[in-house]
Structures are given as structure tokens and as C-alpha cells.
C-alpha atoms as a PDB file:
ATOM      1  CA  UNK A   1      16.165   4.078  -2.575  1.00  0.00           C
ATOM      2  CA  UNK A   2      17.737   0.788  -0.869  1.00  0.00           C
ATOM      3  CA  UNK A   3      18.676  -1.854  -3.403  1.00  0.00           C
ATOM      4  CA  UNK A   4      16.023  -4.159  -3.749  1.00  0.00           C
ATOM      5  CA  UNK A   5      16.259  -7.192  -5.181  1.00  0.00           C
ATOM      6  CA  UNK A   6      13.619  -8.610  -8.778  1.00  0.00           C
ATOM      7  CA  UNK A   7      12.007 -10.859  -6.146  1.00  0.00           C
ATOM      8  CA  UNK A   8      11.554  -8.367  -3.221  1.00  0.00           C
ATOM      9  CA  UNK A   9      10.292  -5.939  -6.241  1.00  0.00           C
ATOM     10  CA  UNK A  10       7.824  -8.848  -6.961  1.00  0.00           C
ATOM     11  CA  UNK A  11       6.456  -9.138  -3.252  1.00  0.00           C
ATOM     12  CA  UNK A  12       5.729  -5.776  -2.691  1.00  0.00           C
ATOM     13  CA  UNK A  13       4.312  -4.976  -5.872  1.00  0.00           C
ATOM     14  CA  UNK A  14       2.179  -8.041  -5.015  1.00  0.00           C
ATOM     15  CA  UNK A  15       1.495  -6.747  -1.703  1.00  0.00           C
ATOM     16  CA  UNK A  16       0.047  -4.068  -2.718  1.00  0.00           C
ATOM     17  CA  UNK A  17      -2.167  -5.956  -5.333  1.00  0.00           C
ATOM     18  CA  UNK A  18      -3.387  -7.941  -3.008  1.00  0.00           C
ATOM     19  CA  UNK A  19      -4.441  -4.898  -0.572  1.00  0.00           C
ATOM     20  CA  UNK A  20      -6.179  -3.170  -3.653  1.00  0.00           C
ATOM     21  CA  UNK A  21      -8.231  -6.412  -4.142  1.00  0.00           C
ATOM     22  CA  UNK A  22      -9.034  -6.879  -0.689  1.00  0.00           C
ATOM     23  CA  UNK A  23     -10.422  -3.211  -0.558  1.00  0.00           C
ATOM     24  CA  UNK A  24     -12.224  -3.005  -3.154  1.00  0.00           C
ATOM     25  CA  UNK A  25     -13.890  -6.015  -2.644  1.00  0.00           C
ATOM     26  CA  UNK A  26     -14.855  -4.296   0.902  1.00  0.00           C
ATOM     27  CA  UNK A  27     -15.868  -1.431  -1.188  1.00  0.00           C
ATOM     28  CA  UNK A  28     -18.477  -3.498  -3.231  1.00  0.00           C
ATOM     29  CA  UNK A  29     -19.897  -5.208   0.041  1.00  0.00           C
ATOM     30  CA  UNK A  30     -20.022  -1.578   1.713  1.00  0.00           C
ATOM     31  CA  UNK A  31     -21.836   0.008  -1.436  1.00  0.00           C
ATOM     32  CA  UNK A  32     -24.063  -3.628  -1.348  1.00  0.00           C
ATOM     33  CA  UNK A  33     -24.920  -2.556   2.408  1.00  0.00           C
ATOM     34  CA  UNK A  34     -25.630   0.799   2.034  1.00  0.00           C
ATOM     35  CA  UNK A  35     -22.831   1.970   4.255  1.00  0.00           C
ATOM     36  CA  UNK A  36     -20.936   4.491   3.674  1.00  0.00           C
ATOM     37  CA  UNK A  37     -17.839   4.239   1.728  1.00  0.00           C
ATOM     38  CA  UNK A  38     -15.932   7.430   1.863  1.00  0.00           C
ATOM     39  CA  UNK A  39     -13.060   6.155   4.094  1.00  0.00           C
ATOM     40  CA  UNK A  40     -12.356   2.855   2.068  1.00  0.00           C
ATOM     41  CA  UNK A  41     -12.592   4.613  -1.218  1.00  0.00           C
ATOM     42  CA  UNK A  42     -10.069   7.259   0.049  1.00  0.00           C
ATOM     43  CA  UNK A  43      -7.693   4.760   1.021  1.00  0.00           C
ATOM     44  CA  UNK A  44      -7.898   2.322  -2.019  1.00  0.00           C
ATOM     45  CA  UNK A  45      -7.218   5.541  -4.272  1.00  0.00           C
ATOM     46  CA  UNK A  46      -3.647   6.037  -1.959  1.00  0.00           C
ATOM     47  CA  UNK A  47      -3.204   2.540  -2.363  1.00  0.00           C
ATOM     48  CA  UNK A  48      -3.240   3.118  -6.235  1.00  0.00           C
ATOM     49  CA  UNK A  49      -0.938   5.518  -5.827  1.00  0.00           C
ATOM     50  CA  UNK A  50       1.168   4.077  -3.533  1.00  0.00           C
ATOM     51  CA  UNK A  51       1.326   0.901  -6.334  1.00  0.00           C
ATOM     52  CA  UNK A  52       1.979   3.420  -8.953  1.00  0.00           C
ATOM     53  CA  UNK A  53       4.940   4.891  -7.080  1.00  0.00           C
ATOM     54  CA  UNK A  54       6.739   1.246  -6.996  1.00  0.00           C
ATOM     55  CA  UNK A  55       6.250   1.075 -10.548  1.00  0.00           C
ATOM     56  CA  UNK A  56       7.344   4.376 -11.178  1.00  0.00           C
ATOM     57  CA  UNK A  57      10.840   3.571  -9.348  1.00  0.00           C
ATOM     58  CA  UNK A  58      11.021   0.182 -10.612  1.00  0.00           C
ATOM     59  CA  UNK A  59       9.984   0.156 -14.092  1.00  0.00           C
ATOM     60  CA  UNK A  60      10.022   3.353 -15.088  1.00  0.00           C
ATOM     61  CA  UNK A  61       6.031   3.558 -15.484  1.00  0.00           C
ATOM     62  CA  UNK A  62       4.280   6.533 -16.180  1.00  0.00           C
ATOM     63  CA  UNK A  63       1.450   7.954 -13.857  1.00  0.00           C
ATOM     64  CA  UNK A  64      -0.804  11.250 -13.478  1.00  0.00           C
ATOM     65  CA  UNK A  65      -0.553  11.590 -10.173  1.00  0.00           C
ATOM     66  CA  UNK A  66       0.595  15.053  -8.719  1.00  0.00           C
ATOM     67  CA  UNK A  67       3.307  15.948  -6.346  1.00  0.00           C
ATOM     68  CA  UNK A  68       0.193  16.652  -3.716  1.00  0.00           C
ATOM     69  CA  UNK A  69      -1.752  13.247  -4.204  1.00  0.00           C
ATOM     70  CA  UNK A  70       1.456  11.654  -3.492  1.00  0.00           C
ATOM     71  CA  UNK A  71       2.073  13.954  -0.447  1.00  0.00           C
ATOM     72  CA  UNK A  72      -1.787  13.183   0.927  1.00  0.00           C
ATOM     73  CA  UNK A  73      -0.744   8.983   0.072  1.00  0.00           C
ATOM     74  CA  UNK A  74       2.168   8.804   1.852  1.00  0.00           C
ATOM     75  CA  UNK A  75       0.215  10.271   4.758  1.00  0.00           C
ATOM     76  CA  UNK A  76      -2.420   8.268   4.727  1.00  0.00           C
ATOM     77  CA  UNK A  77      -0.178   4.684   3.782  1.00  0.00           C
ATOM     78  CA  UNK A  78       2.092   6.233   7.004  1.00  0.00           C
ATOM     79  CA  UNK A  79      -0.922   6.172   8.850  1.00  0.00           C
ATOM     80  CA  UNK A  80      -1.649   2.817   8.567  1.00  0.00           C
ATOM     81  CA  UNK A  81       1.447   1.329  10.036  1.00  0.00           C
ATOM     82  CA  UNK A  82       0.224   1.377  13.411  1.00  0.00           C
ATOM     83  CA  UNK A  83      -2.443  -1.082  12.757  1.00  0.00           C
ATOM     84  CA  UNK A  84      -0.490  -2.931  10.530  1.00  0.00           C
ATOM     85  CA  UNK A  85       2.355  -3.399  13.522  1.00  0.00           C
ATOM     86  CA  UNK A  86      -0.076  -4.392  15.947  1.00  0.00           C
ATOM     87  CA  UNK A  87      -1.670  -6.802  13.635  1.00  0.00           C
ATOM     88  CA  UNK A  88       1.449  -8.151  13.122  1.00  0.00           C
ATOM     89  CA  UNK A  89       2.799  -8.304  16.652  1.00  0.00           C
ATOM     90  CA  UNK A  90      -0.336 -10.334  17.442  1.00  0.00           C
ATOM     91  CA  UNK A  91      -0.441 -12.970  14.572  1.00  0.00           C
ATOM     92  CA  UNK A  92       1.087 -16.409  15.117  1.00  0.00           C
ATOM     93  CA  UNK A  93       5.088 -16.983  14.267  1.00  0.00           C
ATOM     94  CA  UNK A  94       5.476 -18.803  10.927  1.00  0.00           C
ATOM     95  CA  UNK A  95       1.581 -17.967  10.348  1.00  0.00           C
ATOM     96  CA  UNK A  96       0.681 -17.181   6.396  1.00  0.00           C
ATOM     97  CA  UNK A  97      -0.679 -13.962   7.670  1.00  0.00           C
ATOM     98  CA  UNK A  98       2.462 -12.402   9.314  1.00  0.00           C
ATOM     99  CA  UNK A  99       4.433 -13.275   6.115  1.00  0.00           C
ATOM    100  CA  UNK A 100       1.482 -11.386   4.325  1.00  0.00           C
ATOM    101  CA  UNK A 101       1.499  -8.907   7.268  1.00  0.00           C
ATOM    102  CA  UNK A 102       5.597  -8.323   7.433  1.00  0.00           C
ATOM    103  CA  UNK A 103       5.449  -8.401   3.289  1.00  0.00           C
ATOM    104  CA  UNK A 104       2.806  -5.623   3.144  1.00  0.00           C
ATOM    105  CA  UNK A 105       4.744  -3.443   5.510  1.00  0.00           C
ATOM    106  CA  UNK A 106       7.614  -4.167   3.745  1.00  0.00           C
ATOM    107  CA  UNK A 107       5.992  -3.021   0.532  1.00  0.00           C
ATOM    108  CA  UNK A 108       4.621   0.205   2.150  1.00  0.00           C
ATOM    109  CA  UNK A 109       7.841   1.472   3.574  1.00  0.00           C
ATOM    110  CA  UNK A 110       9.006   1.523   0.068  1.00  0.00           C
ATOM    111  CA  UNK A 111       6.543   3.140  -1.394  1.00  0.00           C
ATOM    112  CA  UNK A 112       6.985   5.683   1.444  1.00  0.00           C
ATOM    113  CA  UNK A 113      10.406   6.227   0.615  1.00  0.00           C
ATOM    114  CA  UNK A 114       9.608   6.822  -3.240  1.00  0.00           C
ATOM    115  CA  UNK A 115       7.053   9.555  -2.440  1.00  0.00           C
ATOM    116  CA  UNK A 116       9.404  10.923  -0.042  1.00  0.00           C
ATOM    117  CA  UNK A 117      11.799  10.878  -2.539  1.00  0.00           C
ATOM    118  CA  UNK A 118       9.537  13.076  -4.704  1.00  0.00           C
ATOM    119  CA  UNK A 119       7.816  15.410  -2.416  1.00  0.00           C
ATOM    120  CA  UNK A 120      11.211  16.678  -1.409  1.00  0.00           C
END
């Protein structure tokens, strides 16, 4: 893995955080609504693990994950960058959101790079 610096360790693990909060709030409102919640609960369990594999490679935290939820995670957080690119093509320069936007991407490519770095 690249050498990252305490703060850039800081943002992503925040990043991802902050995407865990904002889905599982989603999650509550979905369950509220009576929709159905299979995709967002998929994802927010790969975001968990995509968290998990930052603090696996950062501070040497333990998790139970196994080699093929981190294989299915990557996928799935790989997935995502699409959206995430267009979002953040199309949000304002200088904007809060495509700091949060370019931080979060930022934070997912490593992540991808840690599973990669186990599933191989």
C-alpha cells in the first residue's frame, strides 16, 4: 500500500464513517416506509468491511471477515465508483460536497487496494 500520511488515514477512515451513517440512517427511513431494504443493507455491510480493512492496514485491528466477504466488498465498493465520479464531476469547484465526494473516493480506493492486497 502507498504511504499515507496520520491525517489522510484520518479522512478516509472518516469517510467511510460518515457513509455508514448516512446509510443506515437510509436504512431506518426505508424499514420506516416499508420499502424494501435488501440493496442498502447489502451495501452498508461492504461498507463495514471496507472500514474494517483500513483499520486492519492501519492499526493493526482485528476483524472476522473472510477472504470471500472481502472479495464480494471490493466488488461491490468498485462498483460504486461510477456514481461516485459522476457525482463528483457534476458538483461545484471548492463546494463542501466535492471535498466530501473526492475524500470518499479517496478513502475507497484504499480500501480497494487492502482487499486486493488480501484476496491475492
Amino acid at each position: 500500500m502507498e504511504n499515507v500520511s496520520d491525517e489522510e488515514k484520518l479522512e478516509s477512515i472518516q469517510a467511510f464513517q460518515s457513509t455508514i451513517r448516512k446509510s443506515e440512517n437510509a436504512l431506518t427511513n426505508l424499514t420506516q416506509k416499508g420499502n424494501n431494504t435488501t440493496l442498502i443493507k447489502k451495501r452498508l455491510n461492504d461498507l463495514y468491511v471496507g472500514l474494517a480493512m483500513l483499520e486492519k492496514a492501519w492499526n493493526q485491528a482485528a476483524h472476522h471477515y473472510t477472504k470471500e466477504e472481502v472479495a464480494e466488498a471490493r466488488n461491490v465498493l468498485m462498483g460504486l465508483f461510477p456514481s461516485l465520479e459522476n457525482s463528483y464531476n457534476k458538483s461545484k469547484a471548492g463546494s463542501p460536497q466535492k471535498t466530501l465526494l473526492r475524500r470518499r473516493i479517496k478513502a475507497f480506493e484504499r480500501a480497494v487496494q487492502v482487499m486486493d492486497d488480501i484476496c491475492t
